[in-house]
Protein backbone atom coordinates (compact mmCIF):
# COMPACT_ATOMS: atom_id res chain seq x y z
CA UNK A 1 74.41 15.50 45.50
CA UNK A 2 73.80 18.60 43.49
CA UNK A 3 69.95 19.16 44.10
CA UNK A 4 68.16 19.72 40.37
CA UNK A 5 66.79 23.40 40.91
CA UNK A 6 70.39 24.58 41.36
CA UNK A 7 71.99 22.44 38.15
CA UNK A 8 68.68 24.23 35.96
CA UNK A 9 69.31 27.95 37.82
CA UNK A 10 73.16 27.82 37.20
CA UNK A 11 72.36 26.13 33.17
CA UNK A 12 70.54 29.36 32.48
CA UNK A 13 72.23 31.78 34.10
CA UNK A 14 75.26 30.85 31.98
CA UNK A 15 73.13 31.00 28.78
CA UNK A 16 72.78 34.42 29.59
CA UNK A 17 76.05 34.94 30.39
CA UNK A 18 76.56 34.11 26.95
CA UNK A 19 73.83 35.62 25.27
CA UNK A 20 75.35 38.83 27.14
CA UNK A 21 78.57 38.52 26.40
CA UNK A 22 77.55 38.49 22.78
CA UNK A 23 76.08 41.27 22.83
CA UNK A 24 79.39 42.85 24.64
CA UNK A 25 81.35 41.88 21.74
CA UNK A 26 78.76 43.36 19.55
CA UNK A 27 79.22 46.94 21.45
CA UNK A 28 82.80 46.62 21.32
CA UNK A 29 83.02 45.76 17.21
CA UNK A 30 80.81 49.02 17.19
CA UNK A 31 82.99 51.06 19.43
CA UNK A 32 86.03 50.18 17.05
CA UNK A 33 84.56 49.31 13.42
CA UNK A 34 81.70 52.38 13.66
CA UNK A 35 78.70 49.67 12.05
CA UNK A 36 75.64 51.57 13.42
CA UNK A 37 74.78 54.72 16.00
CA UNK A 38 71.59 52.41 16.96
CA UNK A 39 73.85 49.19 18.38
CA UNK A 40 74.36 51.55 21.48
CA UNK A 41 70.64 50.74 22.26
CA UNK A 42 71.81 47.55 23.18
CA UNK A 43 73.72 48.81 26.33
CA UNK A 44 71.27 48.72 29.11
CA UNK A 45 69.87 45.18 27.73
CA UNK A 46 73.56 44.15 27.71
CA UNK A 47 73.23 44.91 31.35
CA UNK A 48 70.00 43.80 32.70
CA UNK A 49 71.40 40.18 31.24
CA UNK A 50 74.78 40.63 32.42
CA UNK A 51 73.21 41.28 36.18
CA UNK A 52 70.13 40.29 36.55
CA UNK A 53 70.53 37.17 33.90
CA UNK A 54 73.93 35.75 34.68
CA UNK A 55 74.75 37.39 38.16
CA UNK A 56 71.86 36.86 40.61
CA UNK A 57 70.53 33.69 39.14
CA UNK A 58 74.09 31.92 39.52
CA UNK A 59 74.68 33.55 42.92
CA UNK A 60 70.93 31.81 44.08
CA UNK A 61 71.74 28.48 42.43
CA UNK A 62 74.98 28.46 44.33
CA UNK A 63 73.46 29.75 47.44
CA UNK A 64 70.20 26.99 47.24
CA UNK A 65 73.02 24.38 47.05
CA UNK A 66 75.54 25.56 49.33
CA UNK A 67 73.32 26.74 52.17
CA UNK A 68 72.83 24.75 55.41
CA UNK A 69 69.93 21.93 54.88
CA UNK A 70 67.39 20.63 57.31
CA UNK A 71 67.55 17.41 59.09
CA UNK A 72 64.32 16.41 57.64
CA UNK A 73 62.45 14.68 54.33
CA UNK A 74 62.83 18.32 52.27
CA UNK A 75 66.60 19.13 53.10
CA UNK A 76 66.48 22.29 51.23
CA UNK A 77 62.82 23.22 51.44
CA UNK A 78 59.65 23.23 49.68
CA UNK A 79 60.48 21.86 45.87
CA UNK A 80 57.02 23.97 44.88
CA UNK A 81 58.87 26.96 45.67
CA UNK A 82 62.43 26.65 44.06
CA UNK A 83 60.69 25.54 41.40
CA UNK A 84 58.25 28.88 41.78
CA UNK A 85 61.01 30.84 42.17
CA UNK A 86 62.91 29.19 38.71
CA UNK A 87 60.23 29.72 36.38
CA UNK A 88 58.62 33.24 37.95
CA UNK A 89 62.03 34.68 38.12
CA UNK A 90 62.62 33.35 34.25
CA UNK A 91 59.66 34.35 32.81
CA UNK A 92 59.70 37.71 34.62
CA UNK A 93 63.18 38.40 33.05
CA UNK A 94 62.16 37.38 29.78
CA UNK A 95 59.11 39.76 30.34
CA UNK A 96 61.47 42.53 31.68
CA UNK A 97 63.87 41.72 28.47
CA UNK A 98 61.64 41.82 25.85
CA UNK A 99 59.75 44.73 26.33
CA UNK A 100 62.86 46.81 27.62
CA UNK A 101 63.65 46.32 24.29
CA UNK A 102 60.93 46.17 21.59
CA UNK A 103 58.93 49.16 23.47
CA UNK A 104 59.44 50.27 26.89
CA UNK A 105 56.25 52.26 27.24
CA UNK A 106 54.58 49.02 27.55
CA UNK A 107 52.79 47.89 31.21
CA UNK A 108 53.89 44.27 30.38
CA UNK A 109 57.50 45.44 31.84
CA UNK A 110 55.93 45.80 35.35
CA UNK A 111 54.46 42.57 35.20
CA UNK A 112 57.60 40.80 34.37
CA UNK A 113 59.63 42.59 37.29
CA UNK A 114 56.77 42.09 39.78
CA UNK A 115 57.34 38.01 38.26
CA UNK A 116 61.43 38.92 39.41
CA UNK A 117 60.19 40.19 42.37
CA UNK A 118 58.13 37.00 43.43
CA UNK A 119 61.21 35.05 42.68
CA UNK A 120 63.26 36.91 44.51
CA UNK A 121 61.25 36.87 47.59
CA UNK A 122 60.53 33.21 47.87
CA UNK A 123 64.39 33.10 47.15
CA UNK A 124 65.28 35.08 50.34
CA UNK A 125 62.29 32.56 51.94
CA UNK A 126 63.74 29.71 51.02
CA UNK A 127 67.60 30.44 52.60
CA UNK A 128 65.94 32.45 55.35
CA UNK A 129 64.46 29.29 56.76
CA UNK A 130 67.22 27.38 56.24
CA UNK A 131 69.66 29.76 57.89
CA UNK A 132 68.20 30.96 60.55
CA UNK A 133 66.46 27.31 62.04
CA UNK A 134 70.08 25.59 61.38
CA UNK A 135 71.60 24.17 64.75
């Protein structure tokens, strides 16, 4: 069965696949129809969505589901900490998003990629375990 934390990781991550592929289309109506010199702002946000959005959250759903379980009561690990790692990495990108855009001198874009960070690392805890103690 398809565990929850992966069905919710791969939902969003192709919400922002969309949300970034909008914005694509947006840059590429500028780059033929000339509406505004200030879309081209949007270019490293289209990114950071495209990649850190879409990309690396669908690659760790896939992974959390794919990956080897245990023979035990938690097959895939801690639920605490997939969950931790859904909502940190979420918010943290949100964070990261928002304040790449509105005004990037602000500290509150640390904080949301130390919040990526901290998803990312109990990420790599999560399959670690499970790859490494698989017989």
């Amino acid at each position: 069965m398809f565990p929850i934390p992966s069905i919710w990781l791969i939902r969003i991550s192709l919400i922002y696949l969309l949300l970034g592929t909008s914005l694509g289309a947006i840059l590429m109506l500028n780059k033929t129809f000339v509406l505004s010199p200030e879309i081209w702002r949007l270019l490293p946000l289209h990114y950071s969505i495209v990649i850190w959005g879409f990309l690396i959250q669908f690659i760790m759903g896939n992974a959390y589901w794919m990956f080897p379980k245990h023979m035990s009561e938690y097959p895939r690990g801690s639920t605490i900490e997939i969950w931790f790692l859904f909502y940190s990495y979420n918010l943290g990108l949100i964070l990261y998003l928002f304040t790449k855009f509105l005004d990037p001198t602000n500290h509150l874009i640390l904080f949301g990629k130390f919040l990526i960070f901290l998803g990312i690392v109990s990420f790599i805890k999560l399959i670690w375990v499970r790859s490494i103690t698989y017989r």
